[in-house]
PDB file of N, CA and C in Angstrom:
ATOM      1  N   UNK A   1      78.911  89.571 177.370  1.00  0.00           N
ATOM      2  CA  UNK A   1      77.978  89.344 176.279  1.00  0.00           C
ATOM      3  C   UNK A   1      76.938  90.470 176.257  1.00  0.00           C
ATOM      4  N   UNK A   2      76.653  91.075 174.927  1.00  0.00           N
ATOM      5  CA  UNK A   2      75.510  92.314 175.041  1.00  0.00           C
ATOM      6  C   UNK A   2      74.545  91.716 174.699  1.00  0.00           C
ATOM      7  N   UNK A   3      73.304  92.508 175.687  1.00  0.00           N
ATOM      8  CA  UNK A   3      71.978  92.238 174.661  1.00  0.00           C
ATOM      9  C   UNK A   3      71.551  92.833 173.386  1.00  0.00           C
ATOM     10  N   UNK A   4      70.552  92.161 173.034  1.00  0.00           N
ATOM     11  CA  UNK A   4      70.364  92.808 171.760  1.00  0.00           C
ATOM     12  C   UNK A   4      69.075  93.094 172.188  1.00  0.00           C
ATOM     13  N   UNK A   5      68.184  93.944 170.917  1.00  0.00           N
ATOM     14  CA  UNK A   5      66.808  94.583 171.486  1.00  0.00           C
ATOM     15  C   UNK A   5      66.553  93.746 169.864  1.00  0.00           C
ATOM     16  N   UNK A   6      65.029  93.531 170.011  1.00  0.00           N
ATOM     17  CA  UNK A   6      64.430  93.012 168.698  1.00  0.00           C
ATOM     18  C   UNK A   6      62.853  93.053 168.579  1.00  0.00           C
ATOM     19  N   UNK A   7      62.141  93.606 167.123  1.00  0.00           N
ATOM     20  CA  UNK A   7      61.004  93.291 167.750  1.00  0.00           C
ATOM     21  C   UNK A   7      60.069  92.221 166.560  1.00  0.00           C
ATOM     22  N   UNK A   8      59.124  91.092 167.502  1.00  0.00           N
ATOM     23  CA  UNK A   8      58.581  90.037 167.126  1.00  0.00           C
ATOM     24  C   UNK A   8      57.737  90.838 166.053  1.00  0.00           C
ATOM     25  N   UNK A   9      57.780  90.647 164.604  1.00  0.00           N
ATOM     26  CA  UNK A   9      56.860  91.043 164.000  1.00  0.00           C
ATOM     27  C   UNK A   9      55.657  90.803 163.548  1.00  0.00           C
ATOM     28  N   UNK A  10      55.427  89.179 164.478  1.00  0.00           N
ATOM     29  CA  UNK A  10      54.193  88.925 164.369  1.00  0.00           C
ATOM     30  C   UNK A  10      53.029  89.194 165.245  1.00  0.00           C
ATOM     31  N   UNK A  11      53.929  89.953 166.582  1.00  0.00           N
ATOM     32  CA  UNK A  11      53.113  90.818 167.479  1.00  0.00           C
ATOM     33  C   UNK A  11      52.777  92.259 167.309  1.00  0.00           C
ATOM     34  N   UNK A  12      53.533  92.871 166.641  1.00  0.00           N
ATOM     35  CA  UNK A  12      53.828  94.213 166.566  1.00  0.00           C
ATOM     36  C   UNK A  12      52.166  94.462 165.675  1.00  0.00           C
ATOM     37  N   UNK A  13      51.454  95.348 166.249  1.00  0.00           N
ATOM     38  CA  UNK A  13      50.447  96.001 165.710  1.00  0.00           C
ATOM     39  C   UNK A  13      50.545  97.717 165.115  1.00  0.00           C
ATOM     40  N   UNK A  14      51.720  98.108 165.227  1.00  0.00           N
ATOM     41  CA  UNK A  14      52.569  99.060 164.145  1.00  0.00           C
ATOM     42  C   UNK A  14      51.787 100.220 165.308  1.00  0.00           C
ATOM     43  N   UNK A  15      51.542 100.166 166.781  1.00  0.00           N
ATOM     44  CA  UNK A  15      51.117 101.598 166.903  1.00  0.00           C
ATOM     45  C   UNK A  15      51.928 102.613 167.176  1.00  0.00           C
ATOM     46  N   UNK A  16      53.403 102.370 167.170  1.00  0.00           N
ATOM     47  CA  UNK A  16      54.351 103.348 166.795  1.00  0.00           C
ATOM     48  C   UNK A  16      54.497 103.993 167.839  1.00  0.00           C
ATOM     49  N   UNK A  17      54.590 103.509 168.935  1.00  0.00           N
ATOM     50  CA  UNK A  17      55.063 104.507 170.371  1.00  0.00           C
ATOM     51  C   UNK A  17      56.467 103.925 170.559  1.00  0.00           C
ATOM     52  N   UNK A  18      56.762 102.817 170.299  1.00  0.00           N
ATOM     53  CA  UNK A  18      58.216 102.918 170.542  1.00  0.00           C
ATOM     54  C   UNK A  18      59.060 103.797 169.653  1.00  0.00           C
ATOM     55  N   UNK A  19      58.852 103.992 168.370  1.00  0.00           N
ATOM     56  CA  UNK A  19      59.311 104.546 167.225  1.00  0.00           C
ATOM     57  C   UNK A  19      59.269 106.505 167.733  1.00  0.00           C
ATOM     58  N   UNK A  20      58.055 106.796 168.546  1.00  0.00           N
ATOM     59  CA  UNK A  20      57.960 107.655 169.155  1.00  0.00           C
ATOM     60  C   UNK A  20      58.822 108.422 170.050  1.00  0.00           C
ATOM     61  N   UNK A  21      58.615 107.308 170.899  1.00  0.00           N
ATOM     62  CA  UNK A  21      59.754 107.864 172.545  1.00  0.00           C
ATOM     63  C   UNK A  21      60.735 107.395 172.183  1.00  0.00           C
ATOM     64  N   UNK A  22      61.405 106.336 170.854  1.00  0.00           N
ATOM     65  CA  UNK A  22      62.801 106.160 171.253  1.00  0.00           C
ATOM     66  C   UNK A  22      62.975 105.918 169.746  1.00  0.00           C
ATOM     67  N   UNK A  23      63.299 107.170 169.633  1.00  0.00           N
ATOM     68  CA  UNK A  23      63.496 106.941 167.722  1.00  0.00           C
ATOM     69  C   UNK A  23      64.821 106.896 167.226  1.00  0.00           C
ATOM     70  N   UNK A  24      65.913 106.795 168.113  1.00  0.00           N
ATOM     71  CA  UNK A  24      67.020 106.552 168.007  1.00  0.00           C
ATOM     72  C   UNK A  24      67.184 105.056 167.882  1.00  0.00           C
ATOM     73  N   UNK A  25      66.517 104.490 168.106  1.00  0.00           N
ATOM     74  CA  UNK A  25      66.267 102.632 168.614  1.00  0.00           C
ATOM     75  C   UNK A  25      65.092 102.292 167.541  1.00  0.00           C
ATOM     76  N   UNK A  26      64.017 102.956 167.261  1.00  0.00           N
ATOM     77  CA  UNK A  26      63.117 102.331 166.324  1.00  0.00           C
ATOM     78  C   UNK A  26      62.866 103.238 165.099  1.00  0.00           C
ATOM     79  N   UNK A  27      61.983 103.039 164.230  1.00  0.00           N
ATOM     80  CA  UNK A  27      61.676 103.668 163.211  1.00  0.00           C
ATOM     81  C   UNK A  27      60.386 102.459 162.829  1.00  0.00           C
ATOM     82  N   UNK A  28      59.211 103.011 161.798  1.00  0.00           N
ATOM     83  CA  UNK A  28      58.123 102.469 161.390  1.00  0.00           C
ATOM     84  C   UNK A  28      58.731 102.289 159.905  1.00  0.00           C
ATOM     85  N   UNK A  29      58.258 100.735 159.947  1.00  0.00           N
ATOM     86  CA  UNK A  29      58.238 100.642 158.191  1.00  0.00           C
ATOM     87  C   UNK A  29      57.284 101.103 157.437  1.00  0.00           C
ATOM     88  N   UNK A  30      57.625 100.778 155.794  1.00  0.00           N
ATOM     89  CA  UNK A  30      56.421 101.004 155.240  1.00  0.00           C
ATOM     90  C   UNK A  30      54.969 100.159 155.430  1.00  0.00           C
ATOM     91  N   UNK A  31      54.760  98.957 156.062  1.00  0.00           N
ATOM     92  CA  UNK A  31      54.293  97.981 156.556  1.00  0.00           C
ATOM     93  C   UNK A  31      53.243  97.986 157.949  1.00  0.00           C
ATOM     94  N   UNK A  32      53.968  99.636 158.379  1.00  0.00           N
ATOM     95  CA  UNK A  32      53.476  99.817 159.744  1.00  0.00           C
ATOM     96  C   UNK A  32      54.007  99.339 160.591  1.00  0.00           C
ATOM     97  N   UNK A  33      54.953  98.269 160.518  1.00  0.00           N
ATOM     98  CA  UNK A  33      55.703  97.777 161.685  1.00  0.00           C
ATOM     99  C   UNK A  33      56.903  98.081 162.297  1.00  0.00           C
ATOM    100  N   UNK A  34      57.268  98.338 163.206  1.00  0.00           N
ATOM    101  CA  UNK A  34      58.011  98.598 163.952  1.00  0.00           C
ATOM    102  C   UNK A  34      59.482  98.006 163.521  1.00  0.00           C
ATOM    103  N   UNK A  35      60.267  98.147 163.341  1.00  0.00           N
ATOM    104  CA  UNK A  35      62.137  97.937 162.803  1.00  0.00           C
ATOM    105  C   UNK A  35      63.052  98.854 163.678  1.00  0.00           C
ATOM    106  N   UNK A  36      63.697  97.803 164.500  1.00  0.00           N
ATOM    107  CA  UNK A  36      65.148  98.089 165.456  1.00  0.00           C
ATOM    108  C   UNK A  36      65.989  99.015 164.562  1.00  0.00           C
ATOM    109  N   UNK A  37      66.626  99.549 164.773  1.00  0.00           N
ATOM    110  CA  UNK A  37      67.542 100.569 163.731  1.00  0.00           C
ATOM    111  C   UNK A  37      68.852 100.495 164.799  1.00  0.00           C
ATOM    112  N   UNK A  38      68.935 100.313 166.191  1.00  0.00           N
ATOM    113  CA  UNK A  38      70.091 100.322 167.066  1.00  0.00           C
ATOM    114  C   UNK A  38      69.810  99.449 167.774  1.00  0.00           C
ATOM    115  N   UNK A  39      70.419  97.895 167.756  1.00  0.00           N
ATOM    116  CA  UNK A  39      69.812  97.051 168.984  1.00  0.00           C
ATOM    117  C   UNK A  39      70.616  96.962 169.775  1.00  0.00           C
ATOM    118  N   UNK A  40      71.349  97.540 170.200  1.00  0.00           N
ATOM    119  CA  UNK A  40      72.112  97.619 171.263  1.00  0.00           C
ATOM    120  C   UNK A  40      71.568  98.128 172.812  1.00  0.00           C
ATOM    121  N   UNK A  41      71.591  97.500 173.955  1.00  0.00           N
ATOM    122  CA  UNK A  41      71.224  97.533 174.699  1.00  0.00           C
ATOM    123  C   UNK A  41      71.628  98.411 175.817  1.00  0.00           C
ATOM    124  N   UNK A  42      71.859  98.983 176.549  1.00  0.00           N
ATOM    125  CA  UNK A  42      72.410  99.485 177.612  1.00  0.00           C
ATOM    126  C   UNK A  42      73.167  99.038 178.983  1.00  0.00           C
ATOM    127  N   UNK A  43      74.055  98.251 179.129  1.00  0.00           N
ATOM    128  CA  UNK A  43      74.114  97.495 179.919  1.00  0.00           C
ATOM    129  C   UNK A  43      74.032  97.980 181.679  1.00  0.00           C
ATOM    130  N   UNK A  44      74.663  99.171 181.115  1.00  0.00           N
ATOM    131  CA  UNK A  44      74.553 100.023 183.079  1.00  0.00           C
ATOM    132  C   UNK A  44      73.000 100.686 182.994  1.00  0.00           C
ATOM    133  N   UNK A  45      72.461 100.905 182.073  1.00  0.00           N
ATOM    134  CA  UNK A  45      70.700 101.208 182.660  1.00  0.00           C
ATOM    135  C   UNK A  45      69.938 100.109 182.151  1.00  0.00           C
ATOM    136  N   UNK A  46      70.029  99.518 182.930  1.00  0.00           N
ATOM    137  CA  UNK A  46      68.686  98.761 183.245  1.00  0.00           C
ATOM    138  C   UNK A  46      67.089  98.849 183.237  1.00  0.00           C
ATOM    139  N   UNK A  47      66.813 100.312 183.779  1.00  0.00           N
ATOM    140  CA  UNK A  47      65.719 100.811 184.220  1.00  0.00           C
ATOM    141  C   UNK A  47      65.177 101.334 182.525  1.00  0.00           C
ATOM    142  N   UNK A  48      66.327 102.012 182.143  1.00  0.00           N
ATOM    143  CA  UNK A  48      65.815 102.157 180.843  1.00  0.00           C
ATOM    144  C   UNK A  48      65.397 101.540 179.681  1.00  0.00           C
ATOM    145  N   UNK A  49      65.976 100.173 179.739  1.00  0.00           N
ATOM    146  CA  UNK A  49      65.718  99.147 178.954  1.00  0.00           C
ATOM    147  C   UNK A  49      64.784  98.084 179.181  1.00  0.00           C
ATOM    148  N   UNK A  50      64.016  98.707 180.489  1.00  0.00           N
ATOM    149  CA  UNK A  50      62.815  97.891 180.756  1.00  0.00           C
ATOM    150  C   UNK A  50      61.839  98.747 179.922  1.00  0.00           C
ATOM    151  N   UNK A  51      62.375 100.340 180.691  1.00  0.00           N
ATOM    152  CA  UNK A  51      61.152 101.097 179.642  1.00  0.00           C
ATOM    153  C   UNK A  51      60.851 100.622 178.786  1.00  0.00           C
ATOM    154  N   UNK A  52      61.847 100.613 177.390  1.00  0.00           N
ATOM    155  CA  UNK A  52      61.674 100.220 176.003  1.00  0.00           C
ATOM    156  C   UNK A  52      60.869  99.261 175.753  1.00  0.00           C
ATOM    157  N   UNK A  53      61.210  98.258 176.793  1.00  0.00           N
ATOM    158  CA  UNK A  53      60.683  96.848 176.468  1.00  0.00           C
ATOM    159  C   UNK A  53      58.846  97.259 177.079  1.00  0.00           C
ATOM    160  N   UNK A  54      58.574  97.732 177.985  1.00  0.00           N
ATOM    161  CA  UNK A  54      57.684  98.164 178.463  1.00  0.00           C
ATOM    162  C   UNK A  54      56.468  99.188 177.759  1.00  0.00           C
ATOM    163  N   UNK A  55      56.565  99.772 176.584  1.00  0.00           N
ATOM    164  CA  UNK A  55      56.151 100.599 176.126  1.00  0.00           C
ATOM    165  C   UNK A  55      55.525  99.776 174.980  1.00  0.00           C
ATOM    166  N   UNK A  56      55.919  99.035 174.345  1.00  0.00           N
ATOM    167  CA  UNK A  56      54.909  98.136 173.422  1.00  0.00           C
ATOM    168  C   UNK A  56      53.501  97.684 174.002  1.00  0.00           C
ATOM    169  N   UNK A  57      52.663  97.763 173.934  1.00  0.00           N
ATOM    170  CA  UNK A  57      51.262  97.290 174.403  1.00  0.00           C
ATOM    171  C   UNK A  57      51.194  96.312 174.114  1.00  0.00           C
ATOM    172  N   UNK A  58      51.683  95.385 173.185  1.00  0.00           N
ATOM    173  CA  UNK A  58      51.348  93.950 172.915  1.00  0.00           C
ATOM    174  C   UNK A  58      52.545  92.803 172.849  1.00  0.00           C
ATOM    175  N   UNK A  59      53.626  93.357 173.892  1.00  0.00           N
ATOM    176  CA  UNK A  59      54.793  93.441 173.923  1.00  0.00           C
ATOM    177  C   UNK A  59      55.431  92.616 173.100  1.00  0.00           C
ATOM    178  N   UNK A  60      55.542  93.162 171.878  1.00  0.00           N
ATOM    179  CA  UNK A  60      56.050  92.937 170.495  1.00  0.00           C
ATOM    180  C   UNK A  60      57.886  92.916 170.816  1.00  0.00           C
ATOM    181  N   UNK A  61      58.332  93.834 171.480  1.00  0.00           N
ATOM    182  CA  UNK A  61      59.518  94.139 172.252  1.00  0.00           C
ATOM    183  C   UNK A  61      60.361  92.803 172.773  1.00  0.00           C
ATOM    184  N   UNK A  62      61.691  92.498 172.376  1.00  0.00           N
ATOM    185  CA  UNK A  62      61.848  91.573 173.289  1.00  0.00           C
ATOM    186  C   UNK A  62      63.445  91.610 173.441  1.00  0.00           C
ATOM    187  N   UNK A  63      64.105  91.046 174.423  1.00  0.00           N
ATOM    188  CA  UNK A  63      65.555  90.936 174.704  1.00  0.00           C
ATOM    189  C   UNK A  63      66.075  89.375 173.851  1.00  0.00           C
ATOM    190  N   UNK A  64      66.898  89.391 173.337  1.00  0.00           N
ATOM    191  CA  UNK A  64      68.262  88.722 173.266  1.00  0.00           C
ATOM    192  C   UNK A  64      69.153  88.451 173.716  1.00  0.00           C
ATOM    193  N   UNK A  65      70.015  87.677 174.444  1.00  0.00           N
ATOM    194  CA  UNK A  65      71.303  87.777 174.966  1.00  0.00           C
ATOM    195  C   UNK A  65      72.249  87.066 174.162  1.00  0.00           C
TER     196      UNK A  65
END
């Protein structure tokens, strides 16, 4: 089963660092908020998919399984 990546948009305060460091995975709406564009997860890095999740300040970021 894969995870999925998703982000809560009622947390998301649009400051755009995930959209930043991982713009293959996010992009900013017109809204300011943050939108998954690849939710696909990584299953052999781990470490990296904490990053992601880790880099939201208001951890808007969240896993799926």
């Amino acid at each position: 089963m894969s995870k999925k990546i998703k982000v809560n948009q009622n947390l998301c305060i649009g400051c755009g660092a995930c959209a930043n460091l991982f713009p293959n995975i996010f992009k900013m709406k017109e809204d300011n908020k943050a939108e998954v564009i690849s939710s696909e997860l990584c299953e052999e890095d781990e470490k990296r998919d904490q990053e992601i999740i880790d880099i939201c300040p208001v951890r808007a970021i969240e896993i799926e399984e």
